[in-house]
C-alpha atoms as a PDB file:
ATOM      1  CA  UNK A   1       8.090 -14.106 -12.752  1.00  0.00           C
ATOM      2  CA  UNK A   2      11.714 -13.150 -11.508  1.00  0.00           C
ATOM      3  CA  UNK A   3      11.884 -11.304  -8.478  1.00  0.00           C
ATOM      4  CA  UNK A   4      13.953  -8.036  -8.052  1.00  0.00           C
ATOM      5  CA  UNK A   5      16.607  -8.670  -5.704  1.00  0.00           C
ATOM      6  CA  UNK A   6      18.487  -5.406  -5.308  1.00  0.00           C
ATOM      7  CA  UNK A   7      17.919  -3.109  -2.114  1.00  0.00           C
ATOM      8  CA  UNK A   8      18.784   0.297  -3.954  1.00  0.00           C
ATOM      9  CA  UNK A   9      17.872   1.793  -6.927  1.00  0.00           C
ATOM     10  CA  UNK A  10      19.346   5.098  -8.172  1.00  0.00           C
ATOM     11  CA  UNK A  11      20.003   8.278  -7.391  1.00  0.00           C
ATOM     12  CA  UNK A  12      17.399   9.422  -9.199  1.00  0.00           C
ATOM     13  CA  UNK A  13      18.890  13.282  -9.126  1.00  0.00           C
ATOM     14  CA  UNK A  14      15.081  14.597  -8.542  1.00  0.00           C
ATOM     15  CA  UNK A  15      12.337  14.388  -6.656  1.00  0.00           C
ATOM     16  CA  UNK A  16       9.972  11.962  -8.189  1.00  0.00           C
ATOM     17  CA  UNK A  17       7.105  13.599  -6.896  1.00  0.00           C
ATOM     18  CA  UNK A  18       7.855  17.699  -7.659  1.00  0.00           C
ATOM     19  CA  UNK A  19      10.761  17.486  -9.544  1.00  0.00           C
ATOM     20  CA  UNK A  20      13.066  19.683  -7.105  1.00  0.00           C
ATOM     21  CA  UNK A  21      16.529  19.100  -6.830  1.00  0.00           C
ATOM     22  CA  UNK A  22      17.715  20.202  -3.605  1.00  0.00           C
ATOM     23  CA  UNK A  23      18.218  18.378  -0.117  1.00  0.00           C
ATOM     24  CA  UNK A  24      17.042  14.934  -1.890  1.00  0.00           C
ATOM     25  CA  UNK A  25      16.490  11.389   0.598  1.00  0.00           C
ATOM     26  CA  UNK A  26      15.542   8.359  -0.127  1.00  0.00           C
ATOM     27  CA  UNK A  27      12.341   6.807  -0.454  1.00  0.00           C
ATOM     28  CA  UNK A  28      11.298   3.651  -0.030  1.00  0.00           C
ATOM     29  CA  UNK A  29       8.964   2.132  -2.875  1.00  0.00           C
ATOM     30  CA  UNK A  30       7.366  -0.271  -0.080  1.00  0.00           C
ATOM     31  CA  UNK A  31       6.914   1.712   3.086  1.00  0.00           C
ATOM     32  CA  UNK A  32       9.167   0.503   5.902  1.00  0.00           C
ATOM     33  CA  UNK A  33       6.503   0.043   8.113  1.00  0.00           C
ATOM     34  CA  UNK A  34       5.374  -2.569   6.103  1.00  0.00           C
ATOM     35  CA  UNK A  35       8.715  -4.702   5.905  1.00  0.00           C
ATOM     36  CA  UNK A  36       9.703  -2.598   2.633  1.00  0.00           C
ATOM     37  CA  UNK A  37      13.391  -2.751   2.326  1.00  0.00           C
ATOM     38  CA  UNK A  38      13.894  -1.452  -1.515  1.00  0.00           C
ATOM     39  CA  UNK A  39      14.946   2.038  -2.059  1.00  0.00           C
ATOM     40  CA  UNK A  40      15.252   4.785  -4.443  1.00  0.00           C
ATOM     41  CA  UNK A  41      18.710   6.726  -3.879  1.00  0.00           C
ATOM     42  CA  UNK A  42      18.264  11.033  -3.890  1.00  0.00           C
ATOM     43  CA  UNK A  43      14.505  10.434  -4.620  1.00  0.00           C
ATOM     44  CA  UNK A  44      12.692  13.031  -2.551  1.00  0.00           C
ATOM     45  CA  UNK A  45      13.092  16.617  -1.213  1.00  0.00           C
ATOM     46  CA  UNK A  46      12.217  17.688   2.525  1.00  0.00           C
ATOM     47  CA  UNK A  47       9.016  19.079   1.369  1.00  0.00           C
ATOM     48  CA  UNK A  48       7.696  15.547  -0.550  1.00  0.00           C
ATOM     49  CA  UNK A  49       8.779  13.664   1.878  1.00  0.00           C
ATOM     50  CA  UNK A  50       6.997  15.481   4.616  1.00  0.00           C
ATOM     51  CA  UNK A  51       3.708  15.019   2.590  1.00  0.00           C
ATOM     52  CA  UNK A  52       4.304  11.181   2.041  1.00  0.00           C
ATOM     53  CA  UNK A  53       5.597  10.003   5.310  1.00  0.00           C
ATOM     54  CA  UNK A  54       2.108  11.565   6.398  1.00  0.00           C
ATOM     55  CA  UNK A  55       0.302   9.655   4.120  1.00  0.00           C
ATOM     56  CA  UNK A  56       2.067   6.556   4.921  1.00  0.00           C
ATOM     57  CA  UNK A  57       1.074   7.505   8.736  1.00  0.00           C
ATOM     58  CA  UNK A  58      -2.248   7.511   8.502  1.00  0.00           C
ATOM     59  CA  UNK A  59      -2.577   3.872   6.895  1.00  0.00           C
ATOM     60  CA  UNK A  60       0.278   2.468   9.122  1.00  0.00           C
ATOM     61  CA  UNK A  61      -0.864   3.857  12.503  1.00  0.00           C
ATOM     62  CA  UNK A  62      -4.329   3.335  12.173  1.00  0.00           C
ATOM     63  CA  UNK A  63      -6.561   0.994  10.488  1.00  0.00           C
ATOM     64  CA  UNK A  64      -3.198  -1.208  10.070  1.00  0.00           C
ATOM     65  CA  UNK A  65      -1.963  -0.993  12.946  1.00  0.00           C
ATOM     66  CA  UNK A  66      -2.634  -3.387  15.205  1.00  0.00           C
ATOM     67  CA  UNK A  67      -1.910  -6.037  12.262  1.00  0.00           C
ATOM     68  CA  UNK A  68       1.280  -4.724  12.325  1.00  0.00           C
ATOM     69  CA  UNK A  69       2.088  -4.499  15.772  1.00  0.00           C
ATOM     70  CA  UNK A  70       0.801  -8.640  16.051  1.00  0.00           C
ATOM     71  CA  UNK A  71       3.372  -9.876  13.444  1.00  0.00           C
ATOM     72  CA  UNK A  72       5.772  -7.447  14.910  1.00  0.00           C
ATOM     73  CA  UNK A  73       6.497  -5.438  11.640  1.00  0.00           C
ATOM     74  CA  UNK A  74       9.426  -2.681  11.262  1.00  0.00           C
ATOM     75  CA  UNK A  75       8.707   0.040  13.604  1.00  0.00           C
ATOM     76  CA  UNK A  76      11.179   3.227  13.912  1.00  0.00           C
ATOM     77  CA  UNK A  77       9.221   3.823  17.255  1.00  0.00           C
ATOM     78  CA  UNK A  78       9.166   0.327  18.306  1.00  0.00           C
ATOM     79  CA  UNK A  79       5.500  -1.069  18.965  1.00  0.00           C
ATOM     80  CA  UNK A  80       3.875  -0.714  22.256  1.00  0.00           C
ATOM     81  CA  UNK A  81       3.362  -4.104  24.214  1.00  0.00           C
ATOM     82  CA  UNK A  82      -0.589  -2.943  24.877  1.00  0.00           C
ATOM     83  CA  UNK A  83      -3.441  -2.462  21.989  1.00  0.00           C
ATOM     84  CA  UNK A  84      -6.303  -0.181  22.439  1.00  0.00           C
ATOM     85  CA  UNK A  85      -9.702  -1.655  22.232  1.00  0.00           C
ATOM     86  CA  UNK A  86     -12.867   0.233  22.072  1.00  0.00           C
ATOM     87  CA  UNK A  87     -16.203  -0.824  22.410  1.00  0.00           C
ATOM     88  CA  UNK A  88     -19.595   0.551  21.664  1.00  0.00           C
ATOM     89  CA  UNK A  89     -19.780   1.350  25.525  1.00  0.00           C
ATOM     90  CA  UNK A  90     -16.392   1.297  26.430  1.00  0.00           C
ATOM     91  CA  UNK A  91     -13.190   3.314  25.445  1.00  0.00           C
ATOM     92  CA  UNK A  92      -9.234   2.717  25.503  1.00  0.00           C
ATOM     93  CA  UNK A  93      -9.222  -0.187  26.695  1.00  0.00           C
ATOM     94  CA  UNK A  94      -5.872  -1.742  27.013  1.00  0.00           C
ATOM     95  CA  UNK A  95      -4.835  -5.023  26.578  1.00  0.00           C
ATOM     96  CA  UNK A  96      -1.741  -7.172  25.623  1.00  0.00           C
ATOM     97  CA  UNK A  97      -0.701  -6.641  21.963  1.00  0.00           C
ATOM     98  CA  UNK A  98      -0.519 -10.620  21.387  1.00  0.00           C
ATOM     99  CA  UNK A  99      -3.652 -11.038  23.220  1.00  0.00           C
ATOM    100  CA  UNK A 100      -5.441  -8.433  21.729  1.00  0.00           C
ATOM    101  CA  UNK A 101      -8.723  -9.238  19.405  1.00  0.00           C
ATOM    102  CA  UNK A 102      -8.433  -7.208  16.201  1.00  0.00           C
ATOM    103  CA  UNK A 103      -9.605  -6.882  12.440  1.00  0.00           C
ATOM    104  CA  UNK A 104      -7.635  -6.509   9.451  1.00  0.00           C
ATOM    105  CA  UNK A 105      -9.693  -5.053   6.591  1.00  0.00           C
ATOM    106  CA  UNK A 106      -8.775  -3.856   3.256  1.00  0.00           C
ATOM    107  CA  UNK A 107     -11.312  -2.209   0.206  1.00  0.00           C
ATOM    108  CA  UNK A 108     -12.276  -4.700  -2.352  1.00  0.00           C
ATOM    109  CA  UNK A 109     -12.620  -2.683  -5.765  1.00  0.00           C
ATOM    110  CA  UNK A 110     -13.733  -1.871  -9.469  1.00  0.00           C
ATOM    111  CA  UNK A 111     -11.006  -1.408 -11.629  1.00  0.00           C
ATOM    112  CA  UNK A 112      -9.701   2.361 -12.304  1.00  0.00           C
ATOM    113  CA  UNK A 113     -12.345   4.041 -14.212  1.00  0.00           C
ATOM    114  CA  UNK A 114      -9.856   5.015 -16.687  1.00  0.00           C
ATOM    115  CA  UNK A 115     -10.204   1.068 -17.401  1.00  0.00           C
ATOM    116  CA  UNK A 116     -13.679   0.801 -17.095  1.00  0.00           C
ATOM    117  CA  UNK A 117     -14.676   4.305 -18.545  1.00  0.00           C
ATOM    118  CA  UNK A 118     -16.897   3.777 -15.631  1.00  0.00           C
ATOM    119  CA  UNK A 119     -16.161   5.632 -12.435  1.00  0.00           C
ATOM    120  CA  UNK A 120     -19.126   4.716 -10.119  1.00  0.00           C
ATOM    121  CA  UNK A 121     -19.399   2.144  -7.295  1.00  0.00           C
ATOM    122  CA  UNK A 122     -15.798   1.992  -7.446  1.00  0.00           C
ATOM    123  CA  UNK A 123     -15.685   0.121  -3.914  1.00  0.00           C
ATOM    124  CA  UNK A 124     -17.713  -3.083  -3.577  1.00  0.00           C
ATOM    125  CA  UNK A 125     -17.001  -3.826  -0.061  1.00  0.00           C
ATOM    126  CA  UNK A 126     -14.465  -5.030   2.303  1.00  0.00           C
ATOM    127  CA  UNK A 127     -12.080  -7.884   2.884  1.00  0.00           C
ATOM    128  CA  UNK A 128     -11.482  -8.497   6.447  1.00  0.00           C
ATOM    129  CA  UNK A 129      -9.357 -11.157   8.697  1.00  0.00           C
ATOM    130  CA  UNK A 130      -9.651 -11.924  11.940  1.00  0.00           C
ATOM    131  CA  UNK A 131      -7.195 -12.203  15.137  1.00  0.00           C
ATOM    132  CA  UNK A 132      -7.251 -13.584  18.233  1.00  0.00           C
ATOM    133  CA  UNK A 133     -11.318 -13.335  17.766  1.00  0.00           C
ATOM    134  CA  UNK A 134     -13.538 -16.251  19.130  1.00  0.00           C
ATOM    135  CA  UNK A 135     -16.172 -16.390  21.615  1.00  0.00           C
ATOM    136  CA  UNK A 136     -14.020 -17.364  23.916  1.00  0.00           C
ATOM    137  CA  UNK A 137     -11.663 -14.949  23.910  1.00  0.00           C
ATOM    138  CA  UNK A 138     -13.727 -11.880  23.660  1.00  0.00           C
ATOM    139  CA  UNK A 139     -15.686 -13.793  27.162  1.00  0.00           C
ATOM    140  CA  UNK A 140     -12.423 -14.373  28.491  1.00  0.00           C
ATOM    141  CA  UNK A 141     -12.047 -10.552  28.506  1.00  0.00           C
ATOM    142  CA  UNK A 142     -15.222  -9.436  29.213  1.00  0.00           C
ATOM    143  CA  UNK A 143     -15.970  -7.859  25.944  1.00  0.00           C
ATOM    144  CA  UNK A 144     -18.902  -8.069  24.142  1.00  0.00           C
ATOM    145  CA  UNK A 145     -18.093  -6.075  21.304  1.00  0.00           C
ATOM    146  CA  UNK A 146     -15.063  -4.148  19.515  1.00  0.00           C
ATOM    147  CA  UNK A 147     -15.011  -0.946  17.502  1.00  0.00           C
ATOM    148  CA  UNK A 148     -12.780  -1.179  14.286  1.00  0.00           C
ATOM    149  CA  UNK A 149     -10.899   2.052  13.161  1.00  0.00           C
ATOM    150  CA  UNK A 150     -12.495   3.418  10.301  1.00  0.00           C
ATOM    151  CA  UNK A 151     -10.859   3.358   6.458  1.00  0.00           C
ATOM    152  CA  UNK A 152     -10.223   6.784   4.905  1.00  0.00           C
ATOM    153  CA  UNK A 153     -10.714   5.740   1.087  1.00  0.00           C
ATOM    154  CA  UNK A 154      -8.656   8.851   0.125  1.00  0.00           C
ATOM    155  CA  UNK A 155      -5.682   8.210   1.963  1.00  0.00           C
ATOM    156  CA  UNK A 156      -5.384   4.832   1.051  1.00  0.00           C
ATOM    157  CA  UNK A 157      -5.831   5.434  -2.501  1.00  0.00           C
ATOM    158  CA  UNK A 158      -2.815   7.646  -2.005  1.00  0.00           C
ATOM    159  CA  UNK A 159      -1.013   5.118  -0.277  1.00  0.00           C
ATOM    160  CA  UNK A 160      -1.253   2.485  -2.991  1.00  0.00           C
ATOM    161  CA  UNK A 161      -0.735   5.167  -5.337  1.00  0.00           C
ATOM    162  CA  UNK A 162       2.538   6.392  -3.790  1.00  0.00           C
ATOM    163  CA  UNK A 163       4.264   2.610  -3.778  1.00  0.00           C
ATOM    164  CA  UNK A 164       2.724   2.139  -7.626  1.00  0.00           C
ATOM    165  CA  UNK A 165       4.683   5.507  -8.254  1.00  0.00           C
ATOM    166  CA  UNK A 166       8.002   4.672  -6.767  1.00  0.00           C
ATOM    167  CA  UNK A 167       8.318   1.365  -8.035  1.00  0.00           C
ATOM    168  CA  UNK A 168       7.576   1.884 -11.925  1.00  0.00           C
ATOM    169  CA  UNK A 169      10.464   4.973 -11.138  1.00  0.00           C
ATOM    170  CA  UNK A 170      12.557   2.246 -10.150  1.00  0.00           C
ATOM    171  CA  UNK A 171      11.269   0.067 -13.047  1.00  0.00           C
ATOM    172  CA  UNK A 172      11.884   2.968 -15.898  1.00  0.00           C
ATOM    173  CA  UNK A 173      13.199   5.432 -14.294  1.00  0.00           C
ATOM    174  CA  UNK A 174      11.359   9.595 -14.215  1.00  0.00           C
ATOM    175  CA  UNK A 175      11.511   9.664 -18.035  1.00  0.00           C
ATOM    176  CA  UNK A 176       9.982   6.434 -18.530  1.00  0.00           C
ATOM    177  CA  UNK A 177       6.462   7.060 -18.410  1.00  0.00           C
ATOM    178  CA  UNK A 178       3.955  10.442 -18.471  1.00  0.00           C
ATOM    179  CA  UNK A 179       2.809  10.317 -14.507  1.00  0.00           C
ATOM    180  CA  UNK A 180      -0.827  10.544 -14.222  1.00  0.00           C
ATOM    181  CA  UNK A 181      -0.776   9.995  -9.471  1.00  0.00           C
ATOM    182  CA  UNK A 182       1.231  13.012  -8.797  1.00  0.00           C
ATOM    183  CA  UNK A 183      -1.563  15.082  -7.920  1.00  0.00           C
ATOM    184  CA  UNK A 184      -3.628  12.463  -6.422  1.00  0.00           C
ATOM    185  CA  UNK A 185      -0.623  11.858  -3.765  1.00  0.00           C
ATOM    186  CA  UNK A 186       0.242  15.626  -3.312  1.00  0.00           C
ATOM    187  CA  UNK A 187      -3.388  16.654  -3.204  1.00  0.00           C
ATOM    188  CA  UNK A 188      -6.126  15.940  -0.430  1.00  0.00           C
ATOM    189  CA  UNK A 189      -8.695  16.560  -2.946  1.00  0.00           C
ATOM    190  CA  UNK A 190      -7.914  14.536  -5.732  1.00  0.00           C
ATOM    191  CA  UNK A 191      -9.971  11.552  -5.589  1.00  0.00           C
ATOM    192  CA  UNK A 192      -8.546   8.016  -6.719  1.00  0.00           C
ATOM    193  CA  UNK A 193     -10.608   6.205  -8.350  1.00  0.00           C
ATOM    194  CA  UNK A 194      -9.703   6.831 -11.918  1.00  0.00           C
ATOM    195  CA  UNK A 195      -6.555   5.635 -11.270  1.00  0.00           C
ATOM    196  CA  UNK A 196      -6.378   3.396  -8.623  1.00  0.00           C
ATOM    197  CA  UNK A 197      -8.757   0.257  -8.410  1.00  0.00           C
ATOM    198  CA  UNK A 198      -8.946  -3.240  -8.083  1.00  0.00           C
ATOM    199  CA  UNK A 199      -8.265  -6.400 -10.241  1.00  0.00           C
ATOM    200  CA  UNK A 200     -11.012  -9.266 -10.924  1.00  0.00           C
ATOM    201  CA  UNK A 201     -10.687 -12.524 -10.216  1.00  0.00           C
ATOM    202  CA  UNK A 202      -9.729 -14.424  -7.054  1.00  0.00           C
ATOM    203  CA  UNK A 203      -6.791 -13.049  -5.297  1.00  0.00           C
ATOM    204  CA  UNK A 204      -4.172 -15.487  -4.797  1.00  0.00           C
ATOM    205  CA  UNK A 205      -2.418 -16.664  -1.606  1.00  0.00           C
ATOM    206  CA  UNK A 206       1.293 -16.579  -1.434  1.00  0.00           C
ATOM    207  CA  UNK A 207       4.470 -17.051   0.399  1.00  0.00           C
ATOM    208  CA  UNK A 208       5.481 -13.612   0.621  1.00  0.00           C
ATOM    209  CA  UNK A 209       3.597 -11.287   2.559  1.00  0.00           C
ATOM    210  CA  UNK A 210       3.277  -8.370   0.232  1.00  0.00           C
ATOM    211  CA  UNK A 211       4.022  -8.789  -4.051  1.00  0.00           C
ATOM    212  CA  UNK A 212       3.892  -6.102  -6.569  1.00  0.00           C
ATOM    213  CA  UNK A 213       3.903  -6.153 -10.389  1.00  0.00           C
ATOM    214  CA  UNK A 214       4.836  -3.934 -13.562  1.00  0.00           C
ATOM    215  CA  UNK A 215       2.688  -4.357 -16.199  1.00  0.00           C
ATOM    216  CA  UNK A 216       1.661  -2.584 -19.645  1.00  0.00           C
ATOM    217  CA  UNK A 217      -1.744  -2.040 -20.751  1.00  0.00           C
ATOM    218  CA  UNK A 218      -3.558  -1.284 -23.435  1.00  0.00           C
ATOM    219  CA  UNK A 219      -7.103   0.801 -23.146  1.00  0.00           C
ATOM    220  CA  UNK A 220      -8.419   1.815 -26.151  1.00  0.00           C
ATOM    221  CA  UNK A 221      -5.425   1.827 -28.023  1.00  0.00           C
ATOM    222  CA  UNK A 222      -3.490   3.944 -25.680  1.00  0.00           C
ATOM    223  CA  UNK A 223      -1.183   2.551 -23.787  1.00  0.00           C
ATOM    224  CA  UNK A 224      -0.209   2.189 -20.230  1.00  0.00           C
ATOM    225  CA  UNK A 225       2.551   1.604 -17.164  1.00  0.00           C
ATOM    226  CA  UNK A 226       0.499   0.204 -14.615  1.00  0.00           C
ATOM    227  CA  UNK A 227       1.357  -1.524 -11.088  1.00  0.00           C
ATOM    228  CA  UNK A 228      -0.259  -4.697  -9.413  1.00  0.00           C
ATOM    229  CA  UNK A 229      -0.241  -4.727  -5.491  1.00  0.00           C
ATOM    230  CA  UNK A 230      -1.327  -7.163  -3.079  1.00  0.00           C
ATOM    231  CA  UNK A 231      -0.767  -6.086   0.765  1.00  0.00           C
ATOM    232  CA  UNK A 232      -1.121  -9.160   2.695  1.00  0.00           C
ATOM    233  CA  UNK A 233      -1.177 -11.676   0.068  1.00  0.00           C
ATOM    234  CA  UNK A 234       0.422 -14.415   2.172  1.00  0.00           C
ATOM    235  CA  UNK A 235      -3.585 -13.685   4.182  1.00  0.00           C
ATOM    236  CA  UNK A 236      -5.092 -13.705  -0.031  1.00  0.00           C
ATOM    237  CA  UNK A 237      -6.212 -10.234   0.548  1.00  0.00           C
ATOM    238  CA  UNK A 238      -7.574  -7.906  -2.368  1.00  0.00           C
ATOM    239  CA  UNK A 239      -5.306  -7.287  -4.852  1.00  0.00           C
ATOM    240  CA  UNK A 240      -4.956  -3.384  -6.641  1.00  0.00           C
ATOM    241  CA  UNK A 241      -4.304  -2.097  -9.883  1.00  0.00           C
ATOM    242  CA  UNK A 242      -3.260   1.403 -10.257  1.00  0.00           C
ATOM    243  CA  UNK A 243      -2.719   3.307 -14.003  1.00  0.00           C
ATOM    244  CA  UNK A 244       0.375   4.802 -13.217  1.00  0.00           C
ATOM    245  CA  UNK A 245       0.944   6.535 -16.552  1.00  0.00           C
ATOM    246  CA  UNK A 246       1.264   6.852 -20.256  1.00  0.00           C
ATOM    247  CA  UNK A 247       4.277   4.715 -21.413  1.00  0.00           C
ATOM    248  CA  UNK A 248       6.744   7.204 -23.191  1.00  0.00           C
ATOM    249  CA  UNK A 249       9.469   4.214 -24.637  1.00  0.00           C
ATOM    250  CA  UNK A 250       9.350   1.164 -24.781  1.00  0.00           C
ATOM    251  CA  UNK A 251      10.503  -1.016 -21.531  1.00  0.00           C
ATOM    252  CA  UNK A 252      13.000  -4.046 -22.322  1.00  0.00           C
ATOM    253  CA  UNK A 253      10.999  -7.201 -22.064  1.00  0.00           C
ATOM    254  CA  UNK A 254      12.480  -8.933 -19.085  1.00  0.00           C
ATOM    255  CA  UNK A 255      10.532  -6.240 -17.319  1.00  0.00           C
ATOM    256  CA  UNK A 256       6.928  -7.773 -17.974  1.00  0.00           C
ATOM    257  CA  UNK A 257       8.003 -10.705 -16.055  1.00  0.00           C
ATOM    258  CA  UNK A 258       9.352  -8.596 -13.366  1.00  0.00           C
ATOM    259  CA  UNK A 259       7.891  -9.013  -9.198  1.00  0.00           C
ATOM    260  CA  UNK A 260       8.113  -6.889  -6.737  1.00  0.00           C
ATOM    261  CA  UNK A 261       7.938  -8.614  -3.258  1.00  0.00           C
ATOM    262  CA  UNK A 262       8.384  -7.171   0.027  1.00  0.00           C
ATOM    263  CA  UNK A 263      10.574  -8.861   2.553  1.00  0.00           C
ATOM    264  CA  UNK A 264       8.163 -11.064   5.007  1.00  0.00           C
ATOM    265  CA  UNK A 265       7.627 -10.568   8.540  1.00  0.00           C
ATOM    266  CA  UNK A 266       7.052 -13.390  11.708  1.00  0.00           C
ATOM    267  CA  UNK A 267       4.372 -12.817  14.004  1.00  0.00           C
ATOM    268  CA  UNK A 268       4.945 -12.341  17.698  1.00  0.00           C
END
């Protein structure tokens, strides 16, 4: 596939989320906090943006973030030099961020029920790797145990959903497709799994340390824009497809064999 190589993609003249017009930002497709560096140009009012960048929080701050703070990943706050580290006995404990044992973990899932016309045990467990966790190490620090942060299935669904989103508007622009995630990222009650899932087969390893496809699909006859992510795929985590709506014309065919892929990031 050829890789997009452009930082900046509009304006887009309207929020891609609500469709408002006034006091529009950028937004970036892959969050920054993640080494993202694409952009769409007047792509999201105040009000959107608020909603997103809390969505983006969650997942960034919590169950990723002592991943990111190892490989020292893009930080507006910087990252602090200690990591907390609970155990089933013990609580904020604080050690060196390079030092510090941790767990990575990401859902491994079903394709989107629209897909599989089949919405149950959508999740089918978790992917997980490992740092600076041996026996030794967790001795060496008197540890016996860790407590991971826990995965809110929701919010992550809307976080994959939200960089599916922005991309295929950078792809095809608003008009492009029918959206089917807008409600599913505005709305803490919409649940994902229609729409966002996972894709079968092995997932590969790569140089990069995030890629992201466009694809078309056909189910049933009607077809769709969908997106391809893989977080982490220089670590072969899961990868995710997400429906991300009805196509309305017809894309030009160099975009099939268009990648998305996320500048990388050095650890510490």
């Amino acid at each position: 596939m050829s890789p997009i190589t452009q930082n900046s993609f509009g304006p887009v003249g309207r929020c891609i989320y609500c469709g408002d017009t006034g006091g529009l930002r950028r937004e970036h497709i892959m969050p920054y906090g993640l080494a993202g560096t694409m952009t769409l140009l007047d792509a999201v009012c105040k009000a959107c943006e608020g909603a997103t960048t809390s969505i983006d929080g969650y997942v960034l701050n919590n169950f990723l973030k002592n991943p990111r703070t190892i490989f020292n990943m893009p930080s507006r706050k910087g990252h602090p030099e200690t990591l907390r580290v609970d155990t089933r006995t013990k609580k904020n404990i604080e050690l060196p961020a390079k030092d510090c044992p941790s767990l990575m973990f990401l859902p491994v899932m079903n394709q989107p029920g629209l897909i599989t016309g089949d919405g149950r045990g959508i999740l089918r467990g978790m992917w997980m790797r490992a740092f600076n966790l041996d026996d030794g190490r967790l001795t060496e620090l008197e540890l016996k145990d860790f407590v991971s942060p826990t995965l809110d299935m929701h919010r992550f669904g809307q976080f994959v959903a939200k960089i599916a989103h922005a991309m295929s508007v950078a792809t095809l622009g608003l008009d492009g497709f029918k959206p089917l995630l807008l409600e599913l990222i505005r709305n803490k009650d919409v649940q994902p799994y229609d729409f966002v899932g996972g894709l079968p087969g092995p997932a590969p390893t790569t140089e990069k340390i995030h890629e992201a496809t466009n694809r078309i699909i056909d189910v049933n006859g009607k077809i769709y824009v969908s997106a391809e992510i893989q977080l982490f795929s220089c670590f072969g985590a899961p990868r995710y497809q997400i429906v991300v709506g009805e196509r309305l014309n017809a894309p030009p065919p160099e975009w099939l064999k268009t990648s998305w892929i996320a500048a990388s990031a050095q650890p510490r």
